[in-house]
C-alpha atoms as a PDB file:
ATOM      1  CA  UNK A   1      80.152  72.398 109.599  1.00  0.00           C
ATOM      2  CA  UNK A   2      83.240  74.528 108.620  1.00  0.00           C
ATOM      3  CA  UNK A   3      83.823  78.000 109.338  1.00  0.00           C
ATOM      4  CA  UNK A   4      87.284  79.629 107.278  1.00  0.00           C
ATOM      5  CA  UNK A   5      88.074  83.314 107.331  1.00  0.00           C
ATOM      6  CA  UNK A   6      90.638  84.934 105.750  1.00  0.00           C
ATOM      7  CA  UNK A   7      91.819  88.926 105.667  1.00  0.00           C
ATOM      8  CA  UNK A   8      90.835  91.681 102.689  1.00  0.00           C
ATOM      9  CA  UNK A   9      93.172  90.697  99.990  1.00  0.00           C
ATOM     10  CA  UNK A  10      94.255  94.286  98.003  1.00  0.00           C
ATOM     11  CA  UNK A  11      91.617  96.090  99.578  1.00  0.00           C
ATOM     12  CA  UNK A  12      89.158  95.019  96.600  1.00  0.00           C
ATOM     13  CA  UNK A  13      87.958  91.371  97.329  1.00  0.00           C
ATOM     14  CA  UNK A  14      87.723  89.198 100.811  1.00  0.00           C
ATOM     15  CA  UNK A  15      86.865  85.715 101.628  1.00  0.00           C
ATOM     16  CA  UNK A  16      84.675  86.305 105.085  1.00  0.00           C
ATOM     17  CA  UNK A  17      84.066  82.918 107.052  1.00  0.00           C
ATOM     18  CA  UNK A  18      80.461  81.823 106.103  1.00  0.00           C
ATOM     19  CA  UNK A  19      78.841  78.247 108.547  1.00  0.00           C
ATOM     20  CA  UNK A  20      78.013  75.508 105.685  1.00  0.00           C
ATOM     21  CA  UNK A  21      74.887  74.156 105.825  1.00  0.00           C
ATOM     22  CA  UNK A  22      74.220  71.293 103.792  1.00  0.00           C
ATOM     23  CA  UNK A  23      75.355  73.398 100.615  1.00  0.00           C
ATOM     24  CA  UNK A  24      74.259  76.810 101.505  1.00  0.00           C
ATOM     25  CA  UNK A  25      75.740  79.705 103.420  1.00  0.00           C
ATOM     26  CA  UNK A  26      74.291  80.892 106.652  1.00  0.00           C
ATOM     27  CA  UNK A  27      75.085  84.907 106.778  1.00  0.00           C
ATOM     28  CA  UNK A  28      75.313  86.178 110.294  1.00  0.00           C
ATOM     29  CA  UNK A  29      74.658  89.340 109.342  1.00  0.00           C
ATOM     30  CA  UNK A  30      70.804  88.891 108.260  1.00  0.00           C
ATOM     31  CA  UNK A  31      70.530  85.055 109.879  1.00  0.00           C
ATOM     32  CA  UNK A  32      69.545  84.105 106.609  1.00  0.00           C
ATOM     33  CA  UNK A  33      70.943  80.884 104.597  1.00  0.00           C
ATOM     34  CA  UNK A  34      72.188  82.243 100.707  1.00  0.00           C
ATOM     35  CA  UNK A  35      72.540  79.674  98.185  1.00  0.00           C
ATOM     36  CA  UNK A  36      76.106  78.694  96.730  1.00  0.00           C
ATOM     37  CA  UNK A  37      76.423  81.375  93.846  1.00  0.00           C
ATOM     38  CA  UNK A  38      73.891  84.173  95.357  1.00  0.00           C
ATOM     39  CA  UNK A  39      75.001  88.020  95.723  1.00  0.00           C
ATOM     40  CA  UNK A  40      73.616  90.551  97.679  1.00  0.00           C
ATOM     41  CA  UNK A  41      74.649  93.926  99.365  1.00  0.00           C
ATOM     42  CA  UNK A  42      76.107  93.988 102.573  1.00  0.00           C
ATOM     43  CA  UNK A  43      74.445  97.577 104.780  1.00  0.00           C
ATOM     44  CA  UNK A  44      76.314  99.920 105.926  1.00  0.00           C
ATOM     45  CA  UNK A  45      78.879  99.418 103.894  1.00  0.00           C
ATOM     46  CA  UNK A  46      79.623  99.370 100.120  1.00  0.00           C
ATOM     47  CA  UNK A  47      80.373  96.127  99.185  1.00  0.00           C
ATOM     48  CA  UNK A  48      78.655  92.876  97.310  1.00  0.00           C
ATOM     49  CA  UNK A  49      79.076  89.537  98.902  1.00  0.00           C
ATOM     50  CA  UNK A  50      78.473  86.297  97.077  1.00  0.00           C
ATOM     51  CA  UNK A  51      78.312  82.500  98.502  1.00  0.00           C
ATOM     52  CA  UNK A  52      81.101  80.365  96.642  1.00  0.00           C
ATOM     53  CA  UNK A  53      82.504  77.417  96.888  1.00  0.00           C
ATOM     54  CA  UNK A  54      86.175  77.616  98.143  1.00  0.00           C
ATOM     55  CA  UNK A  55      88.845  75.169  96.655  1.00  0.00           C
ATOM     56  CA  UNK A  56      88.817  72.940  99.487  1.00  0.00           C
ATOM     57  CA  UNK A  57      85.133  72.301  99.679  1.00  0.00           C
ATOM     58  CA  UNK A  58      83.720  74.740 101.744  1.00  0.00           C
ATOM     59  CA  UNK A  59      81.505  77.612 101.394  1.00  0.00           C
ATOM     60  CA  UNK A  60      82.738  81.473 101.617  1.00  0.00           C
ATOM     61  CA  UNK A  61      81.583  84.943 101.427  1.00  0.00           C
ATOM     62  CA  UNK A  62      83.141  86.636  98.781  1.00  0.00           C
ATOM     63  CA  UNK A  63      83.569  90.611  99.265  1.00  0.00           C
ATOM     64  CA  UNK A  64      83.847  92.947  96.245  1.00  0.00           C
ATOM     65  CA  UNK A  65      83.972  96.471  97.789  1.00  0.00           C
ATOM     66  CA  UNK A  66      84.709  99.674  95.335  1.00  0.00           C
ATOM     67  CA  UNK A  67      88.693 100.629  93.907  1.00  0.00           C
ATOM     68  CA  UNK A  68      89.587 104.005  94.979  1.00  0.00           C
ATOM     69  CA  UNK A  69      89.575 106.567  92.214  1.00  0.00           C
ATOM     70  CA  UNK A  70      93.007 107.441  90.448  1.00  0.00           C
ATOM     71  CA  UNK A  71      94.985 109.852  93.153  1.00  0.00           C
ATOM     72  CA  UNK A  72      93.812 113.811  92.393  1.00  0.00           C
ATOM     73  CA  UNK A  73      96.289 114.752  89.470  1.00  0.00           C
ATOM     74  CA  UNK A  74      94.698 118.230  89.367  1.00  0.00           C
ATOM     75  CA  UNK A  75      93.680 121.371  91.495  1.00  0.00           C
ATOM     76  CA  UNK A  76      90.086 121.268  89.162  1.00  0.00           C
ATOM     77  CA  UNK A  77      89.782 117.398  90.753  1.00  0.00           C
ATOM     78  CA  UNK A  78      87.758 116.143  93.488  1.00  0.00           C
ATOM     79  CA  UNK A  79      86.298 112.553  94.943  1.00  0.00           C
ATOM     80  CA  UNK A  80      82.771 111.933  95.018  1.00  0.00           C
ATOM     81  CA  UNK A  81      81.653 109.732  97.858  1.00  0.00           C
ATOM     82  CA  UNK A  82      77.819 108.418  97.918  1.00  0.00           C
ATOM     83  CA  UNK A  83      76.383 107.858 100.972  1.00  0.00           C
ATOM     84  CA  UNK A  84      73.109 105.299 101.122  1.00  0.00           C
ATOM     85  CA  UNK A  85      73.406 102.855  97.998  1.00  0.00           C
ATOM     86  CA  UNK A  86      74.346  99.786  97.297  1.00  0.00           C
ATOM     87  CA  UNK A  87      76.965  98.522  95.524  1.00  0.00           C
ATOM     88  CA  UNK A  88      78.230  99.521  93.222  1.00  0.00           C
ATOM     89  CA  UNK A  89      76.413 103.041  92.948  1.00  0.00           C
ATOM     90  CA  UNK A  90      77.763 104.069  96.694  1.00  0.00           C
ATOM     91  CA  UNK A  91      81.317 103.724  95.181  1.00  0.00           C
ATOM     92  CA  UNK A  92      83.559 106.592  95.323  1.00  0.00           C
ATOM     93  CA  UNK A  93      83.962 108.574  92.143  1.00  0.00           C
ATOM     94  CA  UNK A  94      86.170 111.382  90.778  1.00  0.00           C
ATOM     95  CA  UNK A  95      85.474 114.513  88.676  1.00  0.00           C
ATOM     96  CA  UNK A  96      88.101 116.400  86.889  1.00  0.00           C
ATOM     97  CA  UNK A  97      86.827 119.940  85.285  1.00  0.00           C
ATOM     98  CA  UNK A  98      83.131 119.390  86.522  1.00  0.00           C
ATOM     99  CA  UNK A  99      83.270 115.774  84.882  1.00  0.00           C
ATOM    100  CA  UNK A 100      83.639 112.558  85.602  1.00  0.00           C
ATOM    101  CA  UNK A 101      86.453 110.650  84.903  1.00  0.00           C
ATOM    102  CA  UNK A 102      86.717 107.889  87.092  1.00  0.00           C
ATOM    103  CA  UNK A 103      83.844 105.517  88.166  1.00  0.00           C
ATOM    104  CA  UNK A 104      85.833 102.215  88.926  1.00  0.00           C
ATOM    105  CA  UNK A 105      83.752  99.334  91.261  1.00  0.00           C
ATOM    106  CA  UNK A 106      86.097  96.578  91.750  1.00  0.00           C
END
């Protein structure tokens, strides 16, 4: 059993130490085993995991969480945040002029 763990790399994607067993992930989060190549939403946060097979054999969590929109370029712009779904619909989006311009999940 092997256990790596690594830090958010440009706030967009992280590798999260996942246990192998025998070829599948266990997730400490639900105590459920995921399958090498499965995805699912992580609660309470806005992100997609997936089980994958690092380059030295082991299994990791891979984190996708949402880009932030473009910086406010505008006084008629503003950021959308959605609370209470999953990725990608909770990511954060941004409306210039009533319309929006920006809906960017990593």
């Amino acid at each position: 059993m092997d256990v790596k763990a690594s830090k958010p790399v440009n706030g967009e994607e992280s590798d999260y130490g996942m246990q192998d067993y025998s070829g599948r992930c266990y997730d400490a989060e639900t105590c459920s085993l995921r399958d090498r190549g499965d995805s699912w939403t992580v609660d309470n946060t806005c992100e997609r995991a997936t089980c994958v097979l690092a380059s030295n054999g082991t299994l990791l969590e891979k984190r996708t969480r949402c880009s932030e929109p473009l910086p406010l370029f505008s006084e008629d712009c503003y950021i959308v945040r959605v609370e209470g779904k999953p990725y990608p619909d909770c990511c954060p989006q941004l409306y210039c002029n009533g319309k929006l311009v920006s809906y960017a999940p990593a």
